[in-house]
ModelCIF file with pLDDT and N, C-alpha, C, O atoms, coordinates in Angstrom:
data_MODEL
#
_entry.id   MODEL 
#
_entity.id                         1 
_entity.type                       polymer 
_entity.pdbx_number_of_molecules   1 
#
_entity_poly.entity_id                      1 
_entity_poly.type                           'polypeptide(L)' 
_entity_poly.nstd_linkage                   no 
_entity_poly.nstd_monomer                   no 
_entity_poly.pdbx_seq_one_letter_code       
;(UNK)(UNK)(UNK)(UNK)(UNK)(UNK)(UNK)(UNK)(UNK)(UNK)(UNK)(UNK)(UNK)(UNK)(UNK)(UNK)
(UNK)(UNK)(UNK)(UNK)(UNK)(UNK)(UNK)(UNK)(UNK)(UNK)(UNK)(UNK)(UNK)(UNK)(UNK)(UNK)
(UNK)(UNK)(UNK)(UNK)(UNK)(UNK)(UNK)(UNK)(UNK)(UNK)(UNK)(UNK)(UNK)(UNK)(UNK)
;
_entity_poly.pdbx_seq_one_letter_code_can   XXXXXXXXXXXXXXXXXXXXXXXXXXXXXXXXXXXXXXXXXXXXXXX 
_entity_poly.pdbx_strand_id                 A 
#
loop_
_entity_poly_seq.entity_id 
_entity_poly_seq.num 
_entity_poly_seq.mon_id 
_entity_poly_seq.hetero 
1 1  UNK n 
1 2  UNK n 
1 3  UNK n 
1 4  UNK n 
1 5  UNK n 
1 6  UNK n 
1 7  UNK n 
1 8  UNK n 
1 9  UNK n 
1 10 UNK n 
1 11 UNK n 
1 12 UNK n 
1 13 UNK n 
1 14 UNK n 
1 15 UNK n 
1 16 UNK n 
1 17 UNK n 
1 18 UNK n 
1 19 UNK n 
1 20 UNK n 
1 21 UNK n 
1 22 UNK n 
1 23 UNK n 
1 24 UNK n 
1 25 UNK n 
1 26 UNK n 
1 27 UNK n 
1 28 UNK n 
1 29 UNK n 
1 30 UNK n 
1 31 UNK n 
1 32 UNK n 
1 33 UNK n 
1 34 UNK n 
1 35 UNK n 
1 36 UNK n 
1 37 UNK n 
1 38 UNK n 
1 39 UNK n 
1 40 UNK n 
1 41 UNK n 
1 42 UNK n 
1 43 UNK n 
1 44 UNK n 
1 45 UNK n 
1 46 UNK n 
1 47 UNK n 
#
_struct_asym.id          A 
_struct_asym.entity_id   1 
#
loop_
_ma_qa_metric.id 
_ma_qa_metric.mode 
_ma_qa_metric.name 
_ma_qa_metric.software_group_id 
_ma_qa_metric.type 
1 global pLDDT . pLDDT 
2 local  pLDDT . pLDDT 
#
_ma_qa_metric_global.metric_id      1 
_ma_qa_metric_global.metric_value   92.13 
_ma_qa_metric_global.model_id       1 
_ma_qa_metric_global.ordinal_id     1 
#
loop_
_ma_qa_metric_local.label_asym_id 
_ma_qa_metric_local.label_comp_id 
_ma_qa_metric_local.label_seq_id 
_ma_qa_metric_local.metric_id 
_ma_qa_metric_local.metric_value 
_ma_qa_metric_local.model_id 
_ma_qa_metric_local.ordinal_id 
A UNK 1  2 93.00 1 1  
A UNK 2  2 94.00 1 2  
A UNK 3  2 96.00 1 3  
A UNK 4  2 97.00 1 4  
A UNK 5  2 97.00 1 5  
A UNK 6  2 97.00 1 6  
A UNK 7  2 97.00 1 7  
A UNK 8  2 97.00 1 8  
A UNK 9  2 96.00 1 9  
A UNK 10 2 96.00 1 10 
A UNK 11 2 96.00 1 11 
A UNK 12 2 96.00 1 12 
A UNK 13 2 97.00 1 13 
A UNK 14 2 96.00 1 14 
A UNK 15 2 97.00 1 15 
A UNK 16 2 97.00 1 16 
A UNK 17 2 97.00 1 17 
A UNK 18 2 97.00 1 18 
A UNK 19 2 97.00 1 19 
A UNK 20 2 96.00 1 20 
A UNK 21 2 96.00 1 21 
A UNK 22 2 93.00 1 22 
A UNK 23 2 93.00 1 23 
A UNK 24 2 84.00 1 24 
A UNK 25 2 86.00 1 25 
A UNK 26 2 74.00 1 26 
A UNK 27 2 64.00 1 27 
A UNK 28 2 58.00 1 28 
A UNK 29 2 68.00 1 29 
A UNK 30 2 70.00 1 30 
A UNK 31 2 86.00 1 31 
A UNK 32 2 94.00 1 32 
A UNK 33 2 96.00 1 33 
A UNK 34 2 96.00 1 34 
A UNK 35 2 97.00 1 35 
A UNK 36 2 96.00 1 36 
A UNK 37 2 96.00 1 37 
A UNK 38 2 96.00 1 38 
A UNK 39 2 96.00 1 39 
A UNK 40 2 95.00 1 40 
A UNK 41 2 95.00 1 41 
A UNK 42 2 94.00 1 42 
A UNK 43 2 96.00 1 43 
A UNK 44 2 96.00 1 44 
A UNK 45 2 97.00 1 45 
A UNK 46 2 96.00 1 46 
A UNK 47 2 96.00 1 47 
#
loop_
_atom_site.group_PDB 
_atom_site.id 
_atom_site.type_symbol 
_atom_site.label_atom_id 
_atom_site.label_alt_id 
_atom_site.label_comp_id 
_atom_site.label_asym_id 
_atom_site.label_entity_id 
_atom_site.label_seq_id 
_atom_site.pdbx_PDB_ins_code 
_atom_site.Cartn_x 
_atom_site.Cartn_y 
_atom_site.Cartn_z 
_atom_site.occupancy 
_atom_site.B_iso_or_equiv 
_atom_site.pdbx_formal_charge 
_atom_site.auth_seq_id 
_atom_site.auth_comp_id 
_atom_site.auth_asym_id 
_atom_site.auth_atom_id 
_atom_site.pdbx_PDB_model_num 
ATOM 1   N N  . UNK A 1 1  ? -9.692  -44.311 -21.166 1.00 93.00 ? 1  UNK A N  1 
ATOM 2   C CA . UNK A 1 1  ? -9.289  -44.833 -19.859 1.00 93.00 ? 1  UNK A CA 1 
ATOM 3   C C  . UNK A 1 1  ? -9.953  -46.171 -19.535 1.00 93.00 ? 1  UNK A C  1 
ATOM 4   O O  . UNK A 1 1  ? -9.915  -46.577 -18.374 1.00 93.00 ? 1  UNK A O  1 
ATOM 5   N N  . UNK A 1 2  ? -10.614 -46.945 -20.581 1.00 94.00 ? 2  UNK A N  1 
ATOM 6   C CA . UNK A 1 2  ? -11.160 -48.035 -20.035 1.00 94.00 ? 2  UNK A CA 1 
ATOM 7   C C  . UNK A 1 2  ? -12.624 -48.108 -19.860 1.00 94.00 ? 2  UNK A C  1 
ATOM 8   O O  . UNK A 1 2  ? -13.344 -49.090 -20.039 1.00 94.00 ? 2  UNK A O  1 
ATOM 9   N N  . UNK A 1 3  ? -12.969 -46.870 -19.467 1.00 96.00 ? 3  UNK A N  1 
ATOM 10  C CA . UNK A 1 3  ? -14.769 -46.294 -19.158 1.00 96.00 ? 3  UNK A CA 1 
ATOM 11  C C  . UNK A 1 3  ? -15.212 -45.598 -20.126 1.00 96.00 ? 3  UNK A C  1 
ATOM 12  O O  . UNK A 1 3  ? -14.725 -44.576 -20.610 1.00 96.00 ? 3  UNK A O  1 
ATOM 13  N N  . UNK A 1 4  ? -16.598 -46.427 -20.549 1.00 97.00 ? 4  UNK A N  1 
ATOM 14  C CA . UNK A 1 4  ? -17.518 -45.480 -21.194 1.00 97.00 ? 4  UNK A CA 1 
ATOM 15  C C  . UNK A 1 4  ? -17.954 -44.092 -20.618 1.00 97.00 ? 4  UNK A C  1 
ATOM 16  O O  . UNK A 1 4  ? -18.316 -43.937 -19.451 1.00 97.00 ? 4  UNK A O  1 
ATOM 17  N N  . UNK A 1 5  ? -17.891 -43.237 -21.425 1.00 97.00 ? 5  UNK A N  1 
ATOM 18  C CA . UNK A 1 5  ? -18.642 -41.603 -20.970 1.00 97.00 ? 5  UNK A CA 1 
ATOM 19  C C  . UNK A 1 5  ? -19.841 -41.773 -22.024 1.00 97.00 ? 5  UNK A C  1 
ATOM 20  O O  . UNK A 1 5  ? -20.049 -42.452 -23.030 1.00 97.00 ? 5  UNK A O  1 
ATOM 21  N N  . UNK A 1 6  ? -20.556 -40.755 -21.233 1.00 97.00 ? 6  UNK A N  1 
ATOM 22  C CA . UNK A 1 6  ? -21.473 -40.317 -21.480 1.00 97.00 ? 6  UNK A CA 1 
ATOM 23  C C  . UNK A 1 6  ? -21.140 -38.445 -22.706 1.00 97.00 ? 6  UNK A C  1 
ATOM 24  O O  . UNK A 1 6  ? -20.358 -37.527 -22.460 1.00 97.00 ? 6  UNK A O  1 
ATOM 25  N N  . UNK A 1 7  ? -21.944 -38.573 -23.694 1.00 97.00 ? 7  UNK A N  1 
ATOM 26  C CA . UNK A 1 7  ? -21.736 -37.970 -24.759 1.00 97.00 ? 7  UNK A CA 1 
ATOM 27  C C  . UNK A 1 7  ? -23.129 -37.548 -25.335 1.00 97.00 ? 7  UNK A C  1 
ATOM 28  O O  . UNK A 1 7  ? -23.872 -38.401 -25.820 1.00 97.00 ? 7  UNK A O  1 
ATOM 29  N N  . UNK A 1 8  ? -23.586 -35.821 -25.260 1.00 97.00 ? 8  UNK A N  1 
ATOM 30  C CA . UNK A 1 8  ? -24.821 -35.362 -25.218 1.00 97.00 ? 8  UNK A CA 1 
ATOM 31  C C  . UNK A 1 8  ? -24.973 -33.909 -26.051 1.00 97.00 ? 8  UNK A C  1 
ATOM 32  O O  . UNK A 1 8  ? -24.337 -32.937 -25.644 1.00 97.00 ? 8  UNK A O  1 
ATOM 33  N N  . UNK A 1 9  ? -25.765 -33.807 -27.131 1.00 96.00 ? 9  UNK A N  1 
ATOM 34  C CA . UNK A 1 9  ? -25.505 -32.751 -27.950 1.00 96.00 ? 9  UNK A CA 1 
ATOM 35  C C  . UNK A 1 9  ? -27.069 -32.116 -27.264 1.00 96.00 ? 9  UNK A C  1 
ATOM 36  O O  . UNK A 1 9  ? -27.874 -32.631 -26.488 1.00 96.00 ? 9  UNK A O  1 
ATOM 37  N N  . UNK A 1 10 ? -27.043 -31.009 -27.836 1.00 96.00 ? 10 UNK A N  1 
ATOM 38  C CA . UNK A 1 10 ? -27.832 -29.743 -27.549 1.00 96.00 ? 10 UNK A CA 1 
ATOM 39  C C  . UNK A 1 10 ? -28.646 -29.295 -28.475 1.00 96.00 ? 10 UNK A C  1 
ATOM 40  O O  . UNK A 1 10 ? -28.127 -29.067 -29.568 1.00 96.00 ? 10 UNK A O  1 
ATOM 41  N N  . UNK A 1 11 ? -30.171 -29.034 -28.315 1.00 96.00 ? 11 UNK A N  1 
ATOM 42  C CA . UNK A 1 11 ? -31.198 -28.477 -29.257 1.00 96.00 ? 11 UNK A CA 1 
ATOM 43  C C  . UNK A 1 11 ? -30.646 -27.573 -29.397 1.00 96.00 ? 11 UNK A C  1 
ATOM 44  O O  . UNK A 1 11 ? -29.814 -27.830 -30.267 1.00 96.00 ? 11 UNK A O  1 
ATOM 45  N N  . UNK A 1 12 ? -30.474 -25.929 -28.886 1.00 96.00 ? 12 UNK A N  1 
ATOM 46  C CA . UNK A 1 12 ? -30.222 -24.836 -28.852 1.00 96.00 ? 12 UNK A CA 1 
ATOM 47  C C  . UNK A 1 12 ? -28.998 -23.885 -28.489 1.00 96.00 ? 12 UNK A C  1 
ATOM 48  O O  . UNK A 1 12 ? -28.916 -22.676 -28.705 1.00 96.00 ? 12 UNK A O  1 
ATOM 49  N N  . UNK A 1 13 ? -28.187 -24.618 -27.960 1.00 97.00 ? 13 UNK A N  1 
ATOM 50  C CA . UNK A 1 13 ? -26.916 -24.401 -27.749 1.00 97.00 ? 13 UNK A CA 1 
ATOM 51  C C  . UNK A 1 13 ? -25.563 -25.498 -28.466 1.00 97.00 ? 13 UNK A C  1 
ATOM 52  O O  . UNK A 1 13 ? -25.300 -26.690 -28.626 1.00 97.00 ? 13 UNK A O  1 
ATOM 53  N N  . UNK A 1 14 ? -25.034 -24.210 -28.708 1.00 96.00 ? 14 UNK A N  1 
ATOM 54  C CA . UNK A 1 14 ? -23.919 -25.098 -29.504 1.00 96.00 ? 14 UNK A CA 1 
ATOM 55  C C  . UNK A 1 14 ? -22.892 -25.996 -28.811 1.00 96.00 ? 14 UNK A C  1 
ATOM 56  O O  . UNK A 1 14 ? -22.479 -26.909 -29.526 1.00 96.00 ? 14 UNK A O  1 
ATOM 57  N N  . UNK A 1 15 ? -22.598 -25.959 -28.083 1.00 97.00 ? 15 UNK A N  1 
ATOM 58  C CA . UNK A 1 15 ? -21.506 -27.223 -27.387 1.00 97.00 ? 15 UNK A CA 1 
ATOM 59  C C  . UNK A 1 15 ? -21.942 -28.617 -27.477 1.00 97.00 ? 15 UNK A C  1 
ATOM 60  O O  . UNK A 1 15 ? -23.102 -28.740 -27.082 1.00 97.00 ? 15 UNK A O  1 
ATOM 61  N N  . UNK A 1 16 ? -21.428 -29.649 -27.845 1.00 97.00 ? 16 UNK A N  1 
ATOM 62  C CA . UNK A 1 16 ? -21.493 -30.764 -27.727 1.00 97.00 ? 16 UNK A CA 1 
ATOM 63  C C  . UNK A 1 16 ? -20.607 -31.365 -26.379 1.00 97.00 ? 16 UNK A C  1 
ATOM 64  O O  . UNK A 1 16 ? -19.381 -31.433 -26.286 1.00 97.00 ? 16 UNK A O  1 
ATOM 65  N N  . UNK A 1 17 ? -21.383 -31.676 -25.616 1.00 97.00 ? 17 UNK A N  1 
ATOM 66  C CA . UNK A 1 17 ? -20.590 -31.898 -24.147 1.00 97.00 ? 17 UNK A CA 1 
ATOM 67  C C  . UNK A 1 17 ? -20.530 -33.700 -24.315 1.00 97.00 ? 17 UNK A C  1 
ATOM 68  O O  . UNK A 1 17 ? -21.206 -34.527 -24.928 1.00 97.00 ? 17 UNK A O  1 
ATOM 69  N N  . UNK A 1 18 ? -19.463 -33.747 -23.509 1.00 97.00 ? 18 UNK A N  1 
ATOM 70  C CA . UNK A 1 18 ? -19.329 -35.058 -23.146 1.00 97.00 ? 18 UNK A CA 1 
ATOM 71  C C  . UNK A 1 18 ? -19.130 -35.128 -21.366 1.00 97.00 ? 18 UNK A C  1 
ATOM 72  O O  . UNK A 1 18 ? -19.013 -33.988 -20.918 1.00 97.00 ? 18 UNK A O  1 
ATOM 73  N N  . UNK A 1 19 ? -19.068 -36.232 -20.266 1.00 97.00 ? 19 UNK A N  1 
ATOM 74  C CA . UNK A 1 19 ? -19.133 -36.284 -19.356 1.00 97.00 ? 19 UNK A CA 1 
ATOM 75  C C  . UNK A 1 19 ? -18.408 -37.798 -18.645 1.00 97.00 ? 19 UNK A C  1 
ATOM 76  O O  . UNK A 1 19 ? -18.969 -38.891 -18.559 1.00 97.00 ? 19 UNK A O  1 
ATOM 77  N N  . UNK A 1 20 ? -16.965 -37.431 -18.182 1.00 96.00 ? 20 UNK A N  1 
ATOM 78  C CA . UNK A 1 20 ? -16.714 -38.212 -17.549 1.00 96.00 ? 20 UNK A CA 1 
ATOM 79  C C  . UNK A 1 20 ? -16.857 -38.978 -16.513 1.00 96.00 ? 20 UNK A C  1 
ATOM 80  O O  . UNK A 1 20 ? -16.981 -38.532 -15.372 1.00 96.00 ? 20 UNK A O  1 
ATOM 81  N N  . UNK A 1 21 ? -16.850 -40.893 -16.974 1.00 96.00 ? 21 UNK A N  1 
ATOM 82  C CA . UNK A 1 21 ? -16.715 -41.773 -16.344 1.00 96.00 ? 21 UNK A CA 1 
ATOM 83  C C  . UNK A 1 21 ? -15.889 -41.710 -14.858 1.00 96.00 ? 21 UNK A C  1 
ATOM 84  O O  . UNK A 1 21 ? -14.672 -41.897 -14.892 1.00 96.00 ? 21 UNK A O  1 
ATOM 85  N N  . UNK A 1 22 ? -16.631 -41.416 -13.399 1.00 93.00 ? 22 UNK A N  1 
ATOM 86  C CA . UNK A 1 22 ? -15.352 -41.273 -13.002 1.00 93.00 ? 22 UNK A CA 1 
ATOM 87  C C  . UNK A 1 22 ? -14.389 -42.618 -12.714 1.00 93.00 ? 22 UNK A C  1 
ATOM 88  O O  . UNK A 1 22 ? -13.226 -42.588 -12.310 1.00 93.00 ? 22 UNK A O  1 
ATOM 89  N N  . UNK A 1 23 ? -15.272 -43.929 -13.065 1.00 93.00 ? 23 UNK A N  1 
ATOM 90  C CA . UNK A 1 23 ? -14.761 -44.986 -12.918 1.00 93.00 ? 23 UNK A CA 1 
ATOM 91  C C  . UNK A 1 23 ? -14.480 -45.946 -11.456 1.00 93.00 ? 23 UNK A C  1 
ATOM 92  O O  . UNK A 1 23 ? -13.748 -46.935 -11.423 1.00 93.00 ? 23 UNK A O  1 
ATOM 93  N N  . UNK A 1 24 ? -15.292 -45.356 -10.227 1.00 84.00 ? 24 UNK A N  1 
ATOM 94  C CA . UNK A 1 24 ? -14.489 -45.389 -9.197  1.00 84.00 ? 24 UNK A CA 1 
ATOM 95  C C  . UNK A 1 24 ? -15.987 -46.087 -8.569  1.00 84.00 ? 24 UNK A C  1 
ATOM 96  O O  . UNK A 1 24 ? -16.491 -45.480 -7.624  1.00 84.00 ? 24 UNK A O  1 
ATOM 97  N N  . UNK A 1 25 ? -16.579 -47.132 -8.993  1.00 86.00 ? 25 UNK A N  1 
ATOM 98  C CA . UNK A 1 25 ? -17.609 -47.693 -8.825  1.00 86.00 ? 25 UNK A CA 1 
ATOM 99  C C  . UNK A 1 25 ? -17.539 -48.355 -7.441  1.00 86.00 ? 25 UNK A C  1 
ATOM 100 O O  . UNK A 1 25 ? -16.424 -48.831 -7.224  1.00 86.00 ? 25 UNK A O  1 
ATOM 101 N N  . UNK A 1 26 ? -18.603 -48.546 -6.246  1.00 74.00 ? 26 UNK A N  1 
ATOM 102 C CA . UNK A 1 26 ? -19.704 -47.647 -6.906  1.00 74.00 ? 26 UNK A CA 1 
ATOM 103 C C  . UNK A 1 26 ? -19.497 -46.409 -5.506  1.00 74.00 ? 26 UNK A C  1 
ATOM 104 O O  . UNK A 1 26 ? -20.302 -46.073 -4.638  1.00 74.00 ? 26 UNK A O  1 
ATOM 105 N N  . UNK A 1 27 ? -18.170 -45.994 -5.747  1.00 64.00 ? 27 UNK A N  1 
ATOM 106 C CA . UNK A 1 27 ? -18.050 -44.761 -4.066  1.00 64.00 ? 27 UNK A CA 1 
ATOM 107 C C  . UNK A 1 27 ? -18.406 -43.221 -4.776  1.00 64.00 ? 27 UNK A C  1 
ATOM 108 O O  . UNK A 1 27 ? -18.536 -42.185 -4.125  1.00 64.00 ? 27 UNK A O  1 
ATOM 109 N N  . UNK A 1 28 ? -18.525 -43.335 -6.226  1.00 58.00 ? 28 UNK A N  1 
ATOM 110 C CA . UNK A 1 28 ? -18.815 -42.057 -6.448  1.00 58.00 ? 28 UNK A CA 1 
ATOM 111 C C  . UNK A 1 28 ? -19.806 -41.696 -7.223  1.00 58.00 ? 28 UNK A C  1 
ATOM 112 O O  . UNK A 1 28 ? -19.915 -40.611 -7.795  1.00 58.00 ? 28 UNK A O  1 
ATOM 113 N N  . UNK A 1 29 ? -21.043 -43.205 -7.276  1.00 68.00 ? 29 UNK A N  1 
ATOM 114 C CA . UNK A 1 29 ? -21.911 -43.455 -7.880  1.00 68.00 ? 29 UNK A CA 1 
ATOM 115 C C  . UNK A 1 29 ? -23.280 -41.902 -7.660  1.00 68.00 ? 29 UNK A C  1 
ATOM 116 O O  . UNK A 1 29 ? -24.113 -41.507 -8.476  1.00 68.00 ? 29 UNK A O  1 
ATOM 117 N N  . UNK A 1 30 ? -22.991 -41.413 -6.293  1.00 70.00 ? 30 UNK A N  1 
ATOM 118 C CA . UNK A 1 30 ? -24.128 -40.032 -6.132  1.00 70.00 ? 30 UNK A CA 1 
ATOM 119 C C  . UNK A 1 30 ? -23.118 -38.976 -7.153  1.00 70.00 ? 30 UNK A C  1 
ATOM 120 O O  . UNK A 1 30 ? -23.846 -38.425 -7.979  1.00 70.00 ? 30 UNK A O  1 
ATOM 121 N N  . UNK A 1 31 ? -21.982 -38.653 -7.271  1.00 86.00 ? 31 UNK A N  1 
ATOM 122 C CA . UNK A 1 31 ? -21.442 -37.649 -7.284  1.00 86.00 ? 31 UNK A CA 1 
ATOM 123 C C  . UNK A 1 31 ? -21.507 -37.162 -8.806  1.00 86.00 ? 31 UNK A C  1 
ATOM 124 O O  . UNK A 1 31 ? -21.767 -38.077 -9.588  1.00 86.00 ? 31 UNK A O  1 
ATOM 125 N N  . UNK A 1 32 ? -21.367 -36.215 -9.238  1.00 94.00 ? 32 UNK A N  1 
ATOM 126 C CA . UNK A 1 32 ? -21.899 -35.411 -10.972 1.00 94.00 ? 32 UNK A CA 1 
ATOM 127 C C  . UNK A 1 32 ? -20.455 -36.283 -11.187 1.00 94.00 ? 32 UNK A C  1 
ATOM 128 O O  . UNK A 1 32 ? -19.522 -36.766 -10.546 1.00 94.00 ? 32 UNK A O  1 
ATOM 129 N N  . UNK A 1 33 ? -20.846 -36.160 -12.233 1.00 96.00 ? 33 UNK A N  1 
ATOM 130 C CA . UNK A 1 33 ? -19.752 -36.552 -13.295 1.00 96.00 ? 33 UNK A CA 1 
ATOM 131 C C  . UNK A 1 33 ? -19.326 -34.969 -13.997 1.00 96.00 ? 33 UNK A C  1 
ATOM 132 O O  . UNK A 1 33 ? -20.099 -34.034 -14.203 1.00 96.00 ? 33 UNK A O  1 
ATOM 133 N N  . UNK A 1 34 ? -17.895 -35.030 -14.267 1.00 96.00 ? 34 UNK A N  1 
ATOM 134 C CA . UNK A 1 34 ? -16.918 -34.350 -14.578 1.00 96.00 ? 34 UNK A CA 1 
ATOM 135 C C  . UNK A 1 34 ? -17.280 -33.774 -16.178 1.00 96.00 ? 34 UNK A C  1 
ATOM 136 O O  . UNK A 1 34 ? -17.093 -34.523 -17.138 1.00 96.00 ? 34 UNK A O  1 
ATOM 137 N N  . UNK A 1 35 ? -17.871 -32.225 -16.383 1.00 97.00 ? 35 UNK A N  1 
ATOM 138 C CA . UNK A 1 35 ? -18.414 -31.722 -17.555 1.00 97.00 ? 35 UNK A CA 1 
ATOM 139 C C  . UNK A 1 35 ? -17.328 -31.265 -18.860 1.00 97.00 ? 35 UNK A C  1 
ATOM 140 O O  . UNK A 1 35 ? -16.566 -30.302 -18.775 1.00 97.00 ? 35 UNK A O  1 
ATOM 141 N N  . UNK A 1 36 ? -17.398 -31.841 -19.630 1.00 96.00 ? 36 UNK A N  1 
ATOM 142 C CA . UNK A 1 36 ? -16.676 -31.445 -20.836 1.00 96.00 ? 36 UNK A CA 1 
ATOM 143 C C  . UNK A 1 36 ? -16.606 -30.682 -22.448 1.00 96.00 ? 36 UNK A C  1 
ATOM 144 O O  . UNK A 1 36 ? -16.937 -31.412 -23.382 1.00 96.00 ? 36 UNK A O  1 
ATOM 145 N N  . UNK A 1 37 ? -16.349 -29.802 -22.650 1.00 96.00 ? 37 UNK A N  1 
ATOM 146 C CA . UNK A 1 37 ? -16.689 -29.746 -24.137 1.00 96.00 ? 37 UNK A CA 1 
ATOM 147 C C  . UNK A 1 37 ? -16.039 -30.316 -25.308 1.00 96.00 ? 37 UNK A C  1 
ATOM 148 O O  . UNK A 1 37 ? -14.902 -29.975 -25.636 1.00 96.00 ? 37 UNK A O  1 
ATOM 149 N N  . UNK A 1 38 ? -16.770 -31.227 -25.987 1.00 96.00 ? 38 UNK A N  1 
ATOM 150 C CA . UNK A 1 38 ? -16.073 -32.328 -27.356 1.00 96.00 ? 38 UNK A CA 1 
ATOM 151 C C  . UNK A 1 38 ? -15.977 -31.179 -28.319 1.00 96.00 ? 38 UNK A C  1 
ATOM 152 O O  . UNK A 1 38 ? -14.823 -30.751 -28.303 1.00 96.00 ? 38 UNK A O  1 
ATOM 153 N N  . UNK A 1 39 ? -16.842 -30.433 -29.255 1.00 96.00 ? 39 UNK A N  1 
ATOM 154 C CA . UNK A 1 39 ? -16.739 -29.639 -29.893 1.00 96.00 ? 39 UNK A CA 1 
ATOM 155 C C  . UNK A 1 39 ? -18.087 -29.070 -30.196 1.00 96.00 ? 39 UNK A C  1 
ATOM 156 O O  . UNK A 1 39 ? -19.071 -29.646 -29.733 1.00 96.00 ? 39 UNK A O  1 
ATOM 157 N N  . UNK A 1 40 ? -18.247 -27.890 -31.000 1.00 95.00 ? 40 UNK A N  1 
ATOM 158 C CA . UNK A 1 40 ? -18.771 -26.833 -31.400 1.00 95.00 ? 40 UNK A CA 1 
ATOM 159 C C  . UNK A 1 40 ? -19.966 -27.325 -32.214 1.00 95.00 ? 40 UNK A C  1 
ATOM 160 O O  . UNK A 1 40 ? -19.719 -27.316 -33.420 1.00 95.00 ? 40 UNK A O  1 
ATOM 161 N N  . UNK A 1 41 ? -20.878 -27.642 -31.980 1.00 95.00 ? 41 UNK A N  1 
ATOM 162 C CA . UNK A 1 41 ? -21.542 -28.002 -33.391 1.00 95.00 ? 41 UNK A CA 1 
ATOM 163 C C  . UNK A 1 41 ? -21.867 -26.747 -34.804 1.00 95.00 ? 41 UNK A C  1 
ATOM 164 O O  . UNK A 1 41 ? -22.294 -27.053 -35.917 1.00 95.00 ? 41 UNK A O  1 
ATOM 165 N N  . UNK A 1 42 ? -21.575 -25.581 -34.407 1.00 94.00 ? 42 UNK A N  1 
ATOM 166 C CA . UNK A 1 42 ? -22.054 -24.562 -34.920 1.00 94.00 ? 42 UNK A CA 1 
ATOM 167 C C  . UNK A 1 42 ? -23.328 -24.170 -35.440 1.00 94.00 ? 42 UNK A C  1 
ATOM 168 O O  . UNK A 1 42 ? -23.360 -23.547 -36.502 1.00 94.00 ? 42 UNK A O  1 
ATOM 169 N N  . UNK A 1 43 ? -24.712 -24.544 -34.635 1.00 96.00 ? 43 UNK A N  1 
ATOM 170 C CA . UNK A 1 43 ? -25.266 -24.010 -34.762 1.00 96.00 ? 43 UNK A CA 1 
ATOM 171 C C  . UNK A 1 43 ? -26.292 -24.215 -33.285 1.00 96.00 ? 43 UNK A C  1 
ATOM 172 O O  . UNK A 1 43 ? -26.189 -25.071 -32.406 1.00 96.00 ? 43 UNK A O  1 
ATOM 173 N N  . UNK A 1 44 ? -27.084 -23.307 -33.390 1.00 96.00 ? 44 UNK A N  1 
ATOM 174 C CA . UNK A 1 44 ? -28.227 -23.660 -31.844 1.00 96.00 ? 44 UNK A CA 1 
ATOM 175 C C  . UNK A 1 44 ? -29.723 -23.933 -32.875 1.00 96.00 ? 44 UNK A C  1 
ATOM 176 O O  . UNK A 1 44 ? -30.841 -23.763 -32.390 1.00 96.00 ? 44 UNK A O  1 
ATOM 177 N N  . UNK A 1 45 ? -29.570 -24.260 -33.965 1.00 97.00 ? 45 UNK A N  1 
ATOM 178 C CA . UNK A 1 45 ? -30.788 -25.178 -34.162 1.00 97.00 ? 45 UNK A CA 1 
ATOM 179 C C  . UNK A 1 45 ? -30.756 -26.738 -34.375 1.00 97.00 ? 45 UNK A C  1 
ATOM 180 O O  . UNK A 1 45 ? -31.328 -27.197 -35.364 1.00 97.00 ? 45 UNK A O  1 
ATOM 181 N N  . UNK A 1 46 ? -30.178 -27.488 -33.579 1.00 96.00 ? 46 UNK A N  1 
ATOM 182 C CA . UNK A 1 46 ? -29.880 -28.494 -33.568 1.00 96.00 ? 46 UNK A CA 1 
ATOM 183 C C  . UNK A 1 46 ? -31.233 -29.963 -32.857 1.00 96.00 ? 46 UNK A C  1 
ATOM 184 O O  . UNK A 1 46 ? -31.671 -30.351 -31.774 1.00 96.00 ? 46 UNK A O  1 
ATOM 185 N N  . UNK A 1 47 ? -31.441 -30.421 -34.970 1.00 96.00 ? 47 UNK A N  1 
ATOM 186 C CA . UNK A 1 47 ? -32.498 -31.180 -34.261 1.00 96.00 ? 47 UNK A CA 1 
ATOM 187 C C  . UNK A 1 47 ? -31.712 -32.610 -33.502 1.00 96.00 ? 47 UNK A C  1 
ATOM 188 O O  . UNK A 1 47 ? -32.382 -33.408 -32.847 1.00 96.00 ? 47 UNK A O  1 
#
């Protein structure tokens, strides 16, 4: 969409989440950003 996200893997849990840009600078600059799952890493020992 134009916006960088934010993209964050996990020591111990397997999801690799990513987190949408909401793009809507800066009126939603307090507000969480929108949680996603990219994929599975398959395992929870993740250095």
């Amino acid at each position: 969409d134009g916006w960088i996200d934010i993209v964050s893997g996990q020591f111990t849990e397997r999801e690799v989440l990513w987190f949408k840009n909401p793009g809507d600078w800066p009126s939603t600059r307090q507000a969480l950003w929108e949680r996603n799952i990219l994929t599975d890493s398959g395992s929870k020992k993740n250095e």
